[in-house]
N, C-alpha and C. Protein backbone atom coordinates (compact mmCIF):
# COMPACT_ATOMS: atom_id res chain seq x y z
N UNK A 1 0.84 -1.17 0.00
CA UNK A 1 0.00 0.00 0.00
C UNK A 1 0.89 1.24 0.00
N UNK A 2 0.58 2.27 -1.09
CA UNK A 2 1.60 3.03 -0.91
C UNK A 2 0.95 4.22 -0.01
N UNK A 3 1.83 5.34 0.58
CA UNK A 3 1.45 6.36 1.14
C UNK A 3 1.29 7.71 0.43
N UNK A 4 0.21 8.25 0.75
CA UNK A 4 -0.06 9.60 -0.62
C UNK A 4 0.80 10.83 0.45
N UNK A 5 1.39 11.30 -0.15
CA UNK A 5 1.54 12.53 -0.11
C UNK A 5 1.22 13.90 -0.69
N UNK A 6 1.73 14.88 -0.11
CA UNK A 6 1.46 15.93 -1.15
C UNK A 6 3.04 17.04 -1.36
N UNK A 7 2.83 17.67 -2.66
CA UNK A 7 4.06 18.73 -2.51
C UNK A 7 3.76 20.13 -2.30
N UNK A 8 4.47 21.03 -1.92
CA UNK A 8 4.34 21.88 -1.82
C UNK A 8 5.49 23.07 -2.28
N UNK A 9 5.37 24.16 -2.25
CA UNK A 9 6.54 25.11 -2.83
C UNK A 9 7.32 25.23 -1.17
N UNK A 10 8.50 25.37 -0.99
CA UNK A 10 9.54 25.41 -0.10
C UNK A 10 9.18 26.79 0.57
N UNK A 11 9.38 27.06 1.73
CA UNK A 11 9.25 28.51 2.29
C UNK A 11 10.07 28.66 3.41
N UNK A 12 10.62 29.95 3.68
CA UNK A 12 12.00 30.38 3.89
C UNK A 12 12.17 29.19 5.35
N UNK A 13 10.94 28.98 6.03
CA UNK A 13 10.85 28.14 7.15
C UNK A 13 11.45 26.93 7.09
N UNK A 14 11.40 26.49 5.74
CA UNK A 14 12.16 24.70 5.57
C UNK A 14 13.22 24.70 5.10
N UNK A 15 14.37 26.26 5.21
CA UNK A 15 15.55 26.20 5.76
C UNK A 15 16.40 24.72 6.20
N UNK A 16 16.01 25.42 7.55
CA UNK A 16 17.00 24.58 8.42
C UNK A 16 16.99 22.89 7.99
N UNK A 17 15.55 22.66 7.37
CA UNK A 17 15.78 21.43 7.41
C UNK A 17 16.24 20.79 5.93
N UNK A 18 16.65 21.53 4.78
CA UNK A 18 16.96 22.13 3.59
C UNK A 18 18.58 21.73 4.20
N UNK A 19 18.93 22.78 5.18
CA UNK A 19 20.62 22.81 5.21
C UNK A 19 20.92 21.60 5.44
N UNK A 20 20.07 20.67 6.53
CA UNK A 20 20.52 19.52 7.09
C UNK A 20 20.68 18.22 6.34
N UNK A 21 19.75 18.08 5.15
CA UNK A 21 19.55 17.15 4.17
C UNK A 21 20.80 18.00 3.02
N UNK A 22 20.85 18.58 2.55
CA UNK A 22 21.81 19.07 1.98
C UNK A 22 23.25 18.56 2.41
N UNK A 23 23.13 18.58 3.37
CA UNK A 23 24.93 17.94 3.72
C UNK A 23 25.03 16.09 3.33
N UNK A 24 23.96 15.93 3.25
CA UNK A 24 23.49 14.18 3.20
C UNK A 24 23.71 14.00 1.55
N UNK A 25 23.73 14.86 0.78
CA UNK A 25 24.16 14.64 -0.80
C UNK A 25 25.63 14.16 -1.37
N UNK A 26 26.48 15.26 0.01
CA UNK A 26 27.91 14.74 0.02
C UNK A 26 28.65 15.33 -1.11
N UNK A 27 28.04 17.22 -1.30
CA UNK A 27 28.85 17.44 -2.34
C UNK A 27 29.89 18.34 -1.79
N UNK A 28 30.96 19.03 -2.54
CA UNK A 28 31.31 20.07 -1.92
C UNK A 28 31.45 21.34 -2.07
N UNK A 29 29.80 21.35 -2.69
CA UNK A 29 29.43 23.09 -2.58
C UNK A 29 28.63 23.30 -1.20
N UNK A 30 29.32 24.20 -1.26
CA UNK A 30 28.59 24.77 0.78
C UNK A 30 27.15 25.04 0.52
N UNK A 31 26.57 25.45 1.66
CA UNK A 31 25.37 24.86 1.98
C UNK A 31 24.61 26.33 1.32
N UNK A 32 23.05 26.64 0.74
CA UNK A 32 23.32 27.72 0.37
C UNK A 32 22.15 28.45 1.95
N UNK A 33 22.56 29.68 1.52
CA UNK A 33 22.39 30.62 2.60
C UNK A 33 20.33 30.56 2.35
N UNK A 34 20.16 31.01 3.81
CA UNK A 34 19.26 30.95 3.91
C UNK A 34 18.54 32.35 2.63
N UNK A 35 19.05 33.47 2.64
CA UNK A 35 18.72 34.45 1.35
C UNK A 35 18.71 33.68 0.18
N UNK A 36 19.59 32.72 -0.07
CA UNK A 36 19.87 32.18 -1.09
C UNK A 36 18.79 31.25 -1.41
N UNK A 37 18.41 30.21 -0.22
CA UNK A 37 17.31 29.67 -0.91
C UNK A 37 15.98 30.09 -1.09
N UNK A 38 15.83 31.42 -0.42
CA UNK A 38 14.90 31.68 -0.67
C UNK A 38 14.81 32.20 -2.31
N UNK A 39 15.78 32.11 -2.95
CA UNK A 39 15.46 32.52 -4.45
C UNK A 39 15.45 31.78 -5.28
N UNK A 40 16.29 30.57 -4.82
CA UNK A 40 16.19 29.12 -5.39
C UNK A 40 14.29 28.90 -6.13
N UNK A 41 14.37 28.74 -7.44
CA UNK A 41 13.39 28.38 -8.00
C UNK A 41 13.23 26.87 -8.79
């Protein structure tokens, strides 16, 4: 049985949890700034 979800557009609030999964990719561009993702489209 699968589980439904839903998506949504990112808002400046899912930050922190943005930076934290970001380090879990394992690249080595630094993390981007919180200004920064907020422009991320």
């Amino acid at each position: 049985m699968s589980t439904p979800f839903t998506v949504r557009p990112a808002t400046l609030a899912d930050h922190p949890i943005f930076a934290r999964l970001f380090l879990e990719l394992g690249v080595h561009d630094p993390t981007p700034t919180a200004d920064d993702f907020a422009t991320i489209r």
